[in-house]
N, C-alpha and C. Protein backbone atom coordinates (compact mmCIF):
# COMPACT_ATOMS: atom_id res chain seq x y z
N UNK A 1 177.29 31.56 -16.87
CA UNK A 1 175.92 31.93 -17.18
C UNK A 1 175.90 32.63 -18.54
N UNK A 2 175.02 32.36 -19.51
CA UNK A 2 174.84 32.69 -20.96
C UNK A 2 174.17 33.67 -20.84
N UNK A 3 174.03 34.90 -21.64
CA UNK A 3 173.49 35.75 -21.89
C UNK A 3 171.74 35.28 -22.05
N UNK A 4 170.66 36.78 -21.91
CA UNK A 4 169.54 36.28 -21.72
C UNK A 4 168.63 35.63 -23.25
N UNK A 5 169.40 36.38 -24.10
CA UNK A 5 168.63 35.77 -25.51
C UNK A 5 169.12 34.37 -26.18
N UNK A 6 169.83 34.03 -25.75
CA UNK A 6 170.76 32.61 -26.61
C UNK A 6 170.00 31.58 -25.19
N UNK A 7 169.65 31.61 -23.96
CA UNK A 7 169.37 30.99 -22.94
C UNK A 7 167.70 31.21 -23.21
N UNK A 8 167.33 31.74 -23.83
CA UNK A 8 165.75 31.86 -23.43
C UNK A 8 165.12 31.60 -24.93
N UNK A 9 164.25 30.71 -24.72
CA UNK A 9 162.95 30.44 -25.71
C UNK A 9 162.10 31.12 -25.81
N UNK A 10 161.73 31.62 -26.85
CA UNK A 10 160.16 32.10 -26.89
C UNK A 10 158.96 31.25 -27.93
N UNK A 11 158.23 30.95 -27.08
CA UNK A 11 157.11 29.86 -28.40
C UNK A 11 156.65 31.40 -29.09
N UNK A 12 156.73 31.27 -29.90
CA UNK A 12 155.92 32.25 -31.07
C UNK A 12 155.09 31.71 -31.85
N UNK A 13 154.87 30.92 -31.31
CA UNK A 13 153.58 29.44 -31.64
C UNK A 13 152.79 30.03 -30.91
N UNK A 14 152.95 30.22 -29.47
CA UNK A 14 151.54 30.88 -28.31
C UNK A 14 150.51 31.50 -28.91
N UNK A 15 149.59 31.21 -28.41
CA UNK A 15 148.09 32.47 -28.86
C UNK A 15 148.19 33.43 -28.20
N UNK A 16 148.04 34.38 -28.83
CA UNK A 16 148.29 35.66 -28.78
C UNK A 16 147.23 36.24 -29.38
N UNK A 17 146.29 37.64 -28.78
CA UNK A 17 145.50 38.30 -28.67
C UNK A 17 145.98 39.90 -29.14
N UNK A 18 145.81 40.08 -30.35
CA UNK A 18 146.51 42.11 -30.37
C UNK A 18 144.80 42.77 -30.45
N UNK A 19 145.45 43.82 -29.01
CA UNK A 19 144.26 45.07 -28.90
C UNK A 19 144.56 46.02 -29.00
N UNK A 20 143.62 46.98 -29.41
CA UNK A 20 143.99 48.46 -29.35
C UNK A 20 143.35 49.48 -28.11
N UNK A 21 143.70 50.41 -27.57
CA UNK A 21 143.25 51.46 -27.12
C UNK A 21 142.25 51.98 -27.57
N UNK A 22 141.22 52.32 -27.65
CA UNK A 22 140.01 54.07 -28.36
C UNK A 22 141.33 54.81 -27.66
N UNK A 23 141.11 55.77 -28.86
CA UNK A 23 141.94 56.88 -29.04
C UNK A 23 141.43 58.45 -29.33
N UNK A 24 141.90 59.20 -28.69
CA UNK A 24 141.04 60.39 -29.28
C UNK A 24 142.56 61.51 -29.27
N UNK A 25 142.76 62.16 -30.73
CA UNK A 25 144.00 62.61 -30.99
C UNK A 25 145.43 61.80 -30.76
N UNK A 26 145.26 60.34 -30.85
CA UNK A 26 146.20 60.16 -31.06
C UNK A 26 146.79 59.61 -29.59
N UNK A 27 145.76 59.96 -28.99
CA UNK A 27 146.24 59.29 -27.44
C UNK A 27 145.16 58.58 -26.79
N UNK A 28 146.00 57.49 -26.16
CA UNK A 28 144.95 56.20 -25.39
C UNK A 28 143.77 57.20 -24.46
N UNK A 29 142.88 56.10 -24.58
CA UNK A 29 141.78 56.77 -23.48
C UNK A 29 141.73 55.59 -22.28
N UNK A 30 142.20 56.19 -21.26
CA UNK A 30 142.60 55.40 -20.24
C UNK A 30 141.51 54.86 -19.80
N UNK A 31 140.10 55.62 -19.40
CA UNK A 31 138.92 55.39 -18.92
C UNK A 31 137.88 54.38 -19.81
N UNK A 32 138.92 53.89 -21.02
CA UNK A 32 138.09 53.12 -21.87
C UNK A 32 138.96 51.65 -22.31
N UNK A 33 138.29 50.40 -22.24
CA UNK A 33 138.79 49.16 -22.60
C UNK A 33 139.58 49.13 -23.82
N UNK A 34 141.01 48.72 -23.80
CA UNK A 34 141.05 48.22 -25.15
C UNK A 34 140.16 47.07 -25.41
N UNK A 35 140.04 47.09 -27.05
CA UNK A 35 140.01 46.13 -27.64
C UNK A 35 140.49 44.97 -28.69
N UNK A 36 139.51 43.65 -29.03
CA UNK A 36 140.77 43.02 -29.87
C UNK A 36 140.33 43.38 -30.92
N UNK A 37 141.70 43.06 -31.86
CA UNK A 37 141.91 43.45 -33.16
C UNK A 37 141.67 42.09 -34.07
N UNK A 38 142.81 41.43 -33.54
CA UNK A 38 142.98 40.33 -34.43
C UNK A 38 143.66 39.14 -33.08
N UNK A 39 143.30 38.02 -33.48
CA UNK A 39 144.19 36.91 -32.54
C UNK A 39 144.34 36.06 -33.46
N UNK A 40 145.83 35.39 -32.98
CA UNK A 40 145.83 34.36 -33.77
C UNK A 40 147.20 33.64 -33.03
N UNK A 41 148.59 33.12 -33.20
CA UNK A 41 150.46 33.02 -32.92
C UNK A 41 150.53 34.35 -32.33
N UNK A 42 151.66 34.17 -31.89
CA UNK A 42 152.26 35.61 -31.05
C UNK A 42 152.85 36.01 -31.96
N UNK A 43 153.26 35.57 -33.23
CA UNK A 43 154.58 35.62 -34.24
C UNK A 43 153.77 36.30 -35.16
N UNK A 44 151.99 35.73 -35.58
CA UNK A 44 150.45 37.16 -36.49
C UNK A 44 150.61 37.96 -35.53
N UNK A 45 150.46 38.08 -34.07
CA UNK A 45 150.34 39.33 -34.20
C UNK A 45 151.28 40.36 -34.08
N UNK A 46 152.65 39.74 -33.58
CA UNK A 46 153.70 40.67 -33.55
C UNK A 46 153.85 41.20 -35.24
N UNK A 47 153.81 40.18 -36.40
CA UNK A 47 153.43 40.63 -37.57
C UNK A 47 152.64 41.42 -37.89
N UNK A 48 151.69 41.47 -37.07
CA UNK A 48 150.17 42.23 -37.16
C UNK A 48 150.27 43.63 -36.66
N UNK A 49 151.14 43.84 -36.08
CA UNK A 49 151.47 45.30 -35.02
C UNK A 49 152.61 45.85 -35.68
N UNK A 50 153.23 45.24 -36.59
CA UNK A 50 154.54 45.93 -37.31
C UNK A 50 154.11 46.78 -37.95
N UNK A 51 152.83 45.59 -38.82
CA UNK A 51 152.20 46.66 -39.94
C UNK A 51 151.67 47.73 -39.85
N UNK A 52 151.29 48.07 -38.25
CA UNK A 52 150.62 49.32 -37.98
C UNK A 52 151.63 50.53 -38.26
N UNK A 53 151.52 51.87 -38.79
CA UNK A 53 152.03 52.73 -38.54
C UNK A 53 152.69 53.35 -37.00
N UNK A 54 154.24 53.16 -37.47
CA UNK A 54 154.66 53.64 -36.25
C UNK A 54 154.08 54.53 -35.16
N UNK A 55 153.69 55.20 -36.34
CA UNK A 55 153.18 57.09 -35.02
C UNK A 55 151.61 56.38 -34.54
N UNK A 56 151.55 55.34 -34.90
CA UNK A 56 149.94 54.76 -34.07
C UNK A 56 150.63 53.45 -32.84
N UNK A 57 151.40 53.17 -32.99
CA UNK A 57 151.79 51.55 -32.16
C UNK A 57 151.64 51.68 -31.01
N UNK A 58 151.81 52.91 -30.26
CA UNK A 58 151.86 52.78 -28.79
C UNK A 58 149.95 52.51 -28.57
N UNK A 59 149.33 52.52 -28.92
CA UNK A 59 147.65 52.33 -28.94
C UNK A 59 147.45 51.02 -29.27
N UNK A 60 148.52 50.45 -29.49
CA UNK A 60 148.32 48.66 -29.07
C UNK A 60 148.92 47.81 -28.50
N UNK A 61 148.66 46.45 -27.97
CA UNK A 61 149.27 45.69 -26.88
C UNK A 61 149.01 44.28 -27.66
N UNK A 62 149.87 43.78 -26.99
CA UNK A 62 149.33 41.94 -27.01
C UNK A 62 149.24 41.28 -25.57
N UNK A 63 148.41 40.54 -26.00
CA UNK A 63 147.84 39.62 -24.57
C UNK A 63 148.51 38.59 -24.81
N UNK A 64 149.34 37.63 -24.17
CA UNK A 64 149.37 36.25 -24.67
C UNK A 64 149.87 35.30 -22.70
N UNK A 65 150.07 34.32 -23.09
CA UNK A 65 150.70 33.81 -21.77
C UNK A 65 152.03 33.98 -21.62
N UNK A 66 152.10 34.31 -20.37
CA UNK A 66 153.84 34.77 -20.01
C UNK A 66 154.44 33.85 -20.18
N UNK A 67 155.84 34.12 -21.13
CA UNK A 67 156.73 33.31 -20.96
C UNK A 67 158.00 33.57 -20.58
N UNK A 68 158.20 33.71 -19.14
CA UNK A 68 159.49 34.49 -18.43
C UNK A 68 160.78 34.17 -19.12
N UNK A 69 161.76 34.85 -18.93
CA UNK A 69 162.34 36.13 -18.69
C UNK A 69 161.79 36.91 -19.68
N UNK A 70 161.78 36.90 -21.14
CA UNK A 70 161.31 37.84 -21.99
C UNK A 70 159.76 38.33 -22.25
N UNK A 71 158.62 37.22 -22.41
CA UNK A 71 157.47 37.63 -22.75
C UNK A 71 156.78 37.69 -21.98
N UNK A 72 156.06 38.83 -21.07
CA UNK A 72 155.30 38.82 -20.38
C UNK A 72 153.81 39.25 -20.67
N UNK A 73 152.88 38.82 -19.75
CA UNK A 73 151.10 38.30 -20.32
C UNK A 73 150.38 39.47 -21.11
N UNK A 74 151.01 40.82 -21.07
CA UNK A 74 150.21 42.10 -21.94
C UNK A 74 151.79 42.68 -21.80
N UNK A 75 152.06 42.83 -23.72
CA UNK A 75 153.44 43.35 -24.23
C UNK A 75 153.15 44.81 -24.45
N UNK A 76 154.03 45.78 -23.85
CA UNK A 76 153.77 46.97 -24.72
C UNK A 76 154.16 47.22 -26.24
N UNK A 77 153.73 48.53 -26.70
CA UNK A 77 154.60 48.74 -27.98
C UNK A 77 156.02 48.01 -27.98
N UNK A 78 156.50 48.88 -27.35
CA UNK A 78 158.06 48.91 -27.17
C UNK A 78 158.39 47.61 -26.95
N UNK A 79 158.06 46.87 -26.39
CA UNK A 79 158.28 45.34 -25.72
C UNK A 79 157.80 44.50 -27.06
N UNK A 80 156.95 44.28 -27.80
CA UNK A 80 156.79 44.18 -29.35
C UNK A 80 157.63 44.04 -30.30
N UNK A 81 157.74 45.80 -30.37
CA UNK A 81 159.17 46.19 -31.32
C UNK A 81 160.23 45.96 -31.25
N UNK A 82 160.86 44.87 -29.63
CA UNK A 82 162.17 44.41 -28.92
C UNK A 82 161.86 43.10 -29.59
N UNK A 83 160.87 42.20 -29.05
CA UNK A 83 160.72 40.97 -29.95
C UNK A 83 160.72 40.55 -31.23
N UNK A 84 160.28 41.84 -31.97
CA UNK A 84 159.97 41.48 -33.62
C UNK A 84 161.62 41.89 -33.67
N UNK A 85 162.43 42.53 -32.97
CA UNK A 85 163.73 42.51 -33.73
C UNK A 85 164.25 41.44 -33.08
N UNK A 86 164.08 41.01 -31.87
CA UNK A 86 164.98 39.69 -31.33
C UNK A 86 164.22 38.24 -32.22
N UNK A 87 163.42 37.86 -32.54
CA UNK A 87 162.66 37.34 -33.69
C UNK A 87 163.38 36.27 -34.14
N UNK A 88 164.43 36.95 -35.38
CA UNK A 88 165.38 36.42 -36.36
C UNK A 88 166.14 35.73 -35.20
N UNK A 89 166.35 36.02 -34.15
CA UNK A 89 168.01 35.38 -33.70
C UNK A 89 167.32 34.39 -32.60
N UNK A 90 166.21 33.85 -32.22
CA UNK A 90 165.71 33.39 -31.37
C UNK A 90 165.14 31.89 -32.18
């Protein structure tokens, strides 16, 4: 059995949806919808979320269709920032 990144595809072709949180100081407002930002490839908006300032990223997500083992249907920050570095080798 091969390791999970050399065995797994990701279309970075997919449509992909990036939203943000309303924020007040810097932190999500749970009681309020994100919204979208920009849609377009999963590959704009993972591009699209780099560009954000770190100390803001956790206040956005992407929507796209799951593509198991790695991409699942709303990415967090962190889950983002794992893809845009697994990216190059995929």
């Amino acid at each position: 059995m091969g390791n999970v990144v050399t065995d797994s595809k990701v279309d970075f072709g997919a449509l992909a949806v990036l939203h943000k949180w309303p924020s007040l100081a810097n932190q999500r407002q749970p009681d309020r919808e994100p919204y979208q930002v920009s849609q377009g490839t999963l590959d704009q908006c993972i591009s699209a979320f780099m560009e954000k300032p770190a100390t803001t990223r956790h206040l956005y997500e992407i929507h796209t269709a799951a593509q198991p083992p790695l991409v699942t249907d709303i990415l967090s920050s962190e889950h983002v920032t794992e893809l845009s570095r697994l990216r190059e080798f995929l």
